[in-house]
Protein backbone atom coordinates (compact mmCIF):
# COMPACT_ATOMS: atom_id res chain seq x y z
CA UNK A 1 0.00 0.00 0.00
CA UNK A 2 1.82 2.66 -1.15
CA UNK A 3 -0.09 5.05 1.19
CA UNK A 4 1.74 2.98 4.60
CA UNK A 5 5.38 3.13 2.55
CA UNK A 6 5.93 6.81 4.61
CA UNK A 7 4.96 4.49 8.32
CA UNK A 8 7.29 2.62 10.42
CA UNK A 9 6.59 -0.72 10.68
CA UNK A 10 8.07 -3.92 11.46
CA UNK A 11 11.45 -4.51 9.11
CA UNK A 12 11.20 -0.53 8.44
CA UNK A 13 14.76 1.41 8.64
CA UNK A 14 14.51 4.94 9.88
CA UNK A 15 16.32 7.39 9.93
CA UNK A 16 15.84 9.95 13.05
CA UNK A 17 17.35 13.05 14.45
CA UNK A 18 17.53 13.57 18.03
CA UNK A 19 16.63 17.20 20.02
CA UNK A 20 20.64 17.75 19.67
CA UNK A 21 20.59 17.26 15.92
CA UNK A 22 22.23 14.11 15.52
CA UNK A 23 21.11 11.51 13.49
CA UNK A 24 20.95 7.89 13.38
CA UNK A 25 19.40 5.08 11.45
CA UNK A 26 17.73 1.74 13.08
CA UNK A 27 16.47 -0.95 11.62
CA UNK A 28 13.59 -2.55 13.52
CA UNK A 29 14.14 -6.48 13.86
CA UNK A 30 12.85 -9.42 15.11
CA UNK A 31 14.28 -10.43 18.87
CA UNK A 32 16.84 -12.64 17.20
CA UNK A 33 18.06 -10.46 15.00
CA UNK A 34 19.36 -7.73 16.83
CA UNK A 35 23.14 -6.45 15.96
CA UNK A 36 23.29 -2.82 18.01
CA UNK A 37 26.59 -1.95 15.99
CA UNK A 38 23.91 -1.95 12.94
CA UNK A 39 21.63 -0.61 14.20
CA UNK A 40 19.10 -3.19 14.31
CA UNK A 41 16.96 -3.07 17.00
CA UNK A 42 14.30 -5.30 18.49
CA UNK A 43 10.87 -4.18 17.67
CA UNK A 44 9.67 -4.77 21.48
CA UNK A 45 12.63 -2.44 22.36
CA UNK A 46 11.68 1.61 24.01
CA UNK A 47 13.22 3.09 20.75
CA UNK A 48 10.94 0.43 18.11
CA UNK A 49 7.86 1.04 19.81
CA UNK A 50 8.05 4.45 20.05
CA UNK A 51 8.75 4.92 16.22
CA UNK A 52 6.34 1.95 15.39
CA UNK A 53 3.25 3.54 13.26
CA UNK A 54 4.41 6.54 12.72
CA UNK A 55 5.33 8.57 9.90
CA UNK A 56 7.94 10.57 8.09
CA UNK A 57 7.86 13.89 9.69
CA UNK A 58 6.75 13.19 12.62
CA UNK A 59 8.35 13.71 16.09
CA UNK A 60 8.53 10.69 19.11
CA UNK A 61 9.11 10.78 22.13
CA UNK A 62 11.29 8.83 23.25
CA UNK A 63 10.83 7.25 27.40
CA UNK A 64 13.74 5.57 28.75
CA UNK A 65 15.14 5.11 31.96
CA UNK A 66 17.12 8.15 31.87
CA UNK A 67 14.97 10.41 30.86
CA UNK A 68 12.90 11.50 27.69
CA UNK A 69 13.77 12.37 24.00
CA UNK A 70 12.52 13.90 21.06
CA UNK A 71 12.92 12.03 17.50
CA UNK A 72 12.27 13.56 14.47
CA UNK A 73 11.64 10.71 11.84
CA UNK A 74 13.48 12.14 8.73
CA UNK A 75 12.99 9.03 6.37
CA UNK A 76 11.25 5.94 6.60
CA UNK A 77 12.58 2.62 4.08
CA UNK A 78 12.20 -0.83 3.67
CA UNK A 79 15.03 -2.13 2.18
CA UNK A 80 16.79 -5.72 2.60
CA UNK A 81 18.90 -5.75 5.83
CA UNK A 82 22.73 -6.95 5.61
CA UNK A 83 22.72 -10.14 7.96
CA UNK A 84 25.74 -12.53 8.98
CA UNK A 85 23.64 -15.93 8.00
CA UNK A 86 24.49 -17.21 4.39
């Protein structure tokens, strides 16, 4: 549905910029695929479920235990995700 393609969903990578201005990218994984130093997170993790749904442009906020933080979703893509398993 090319209307969802802009929404985070499972398997979506997004690119966000924090209150600070710096930007990262996560990928949002299944449980058994995380690999932090990609950037793949768990989609039952704080960061995943606060992006999960929403939409490019939009600002998250982000609860953790220390403390709150805004995200700015800057792009939202769904591309295939480098992995170790052949």
């Amino acid at each position: 549905d090319a209307e969802e393609a802009d929404r985070v969903f499972f398997g979506a990578s997004v690119d966000v910029v924090n209150e600070a201005g710096a930007a990262r990218t996560v990928s949002i994984v299944g449980v058994d695929e995380i690999d932090t130093a990609r950037g793949y997170i768990s989609w039952v993790s704080p960061m995943a479920r606060a992006l999960l749904k929403s939409r490019e442009g939009d600002t998250v906020t982000l609860r953790t235990p220390g403390g709150t933080e805004e995200l700015t979703i800057e792009a939202v893509r769904y591309v295939t995700l480098a992995t170790d398993v052949a």
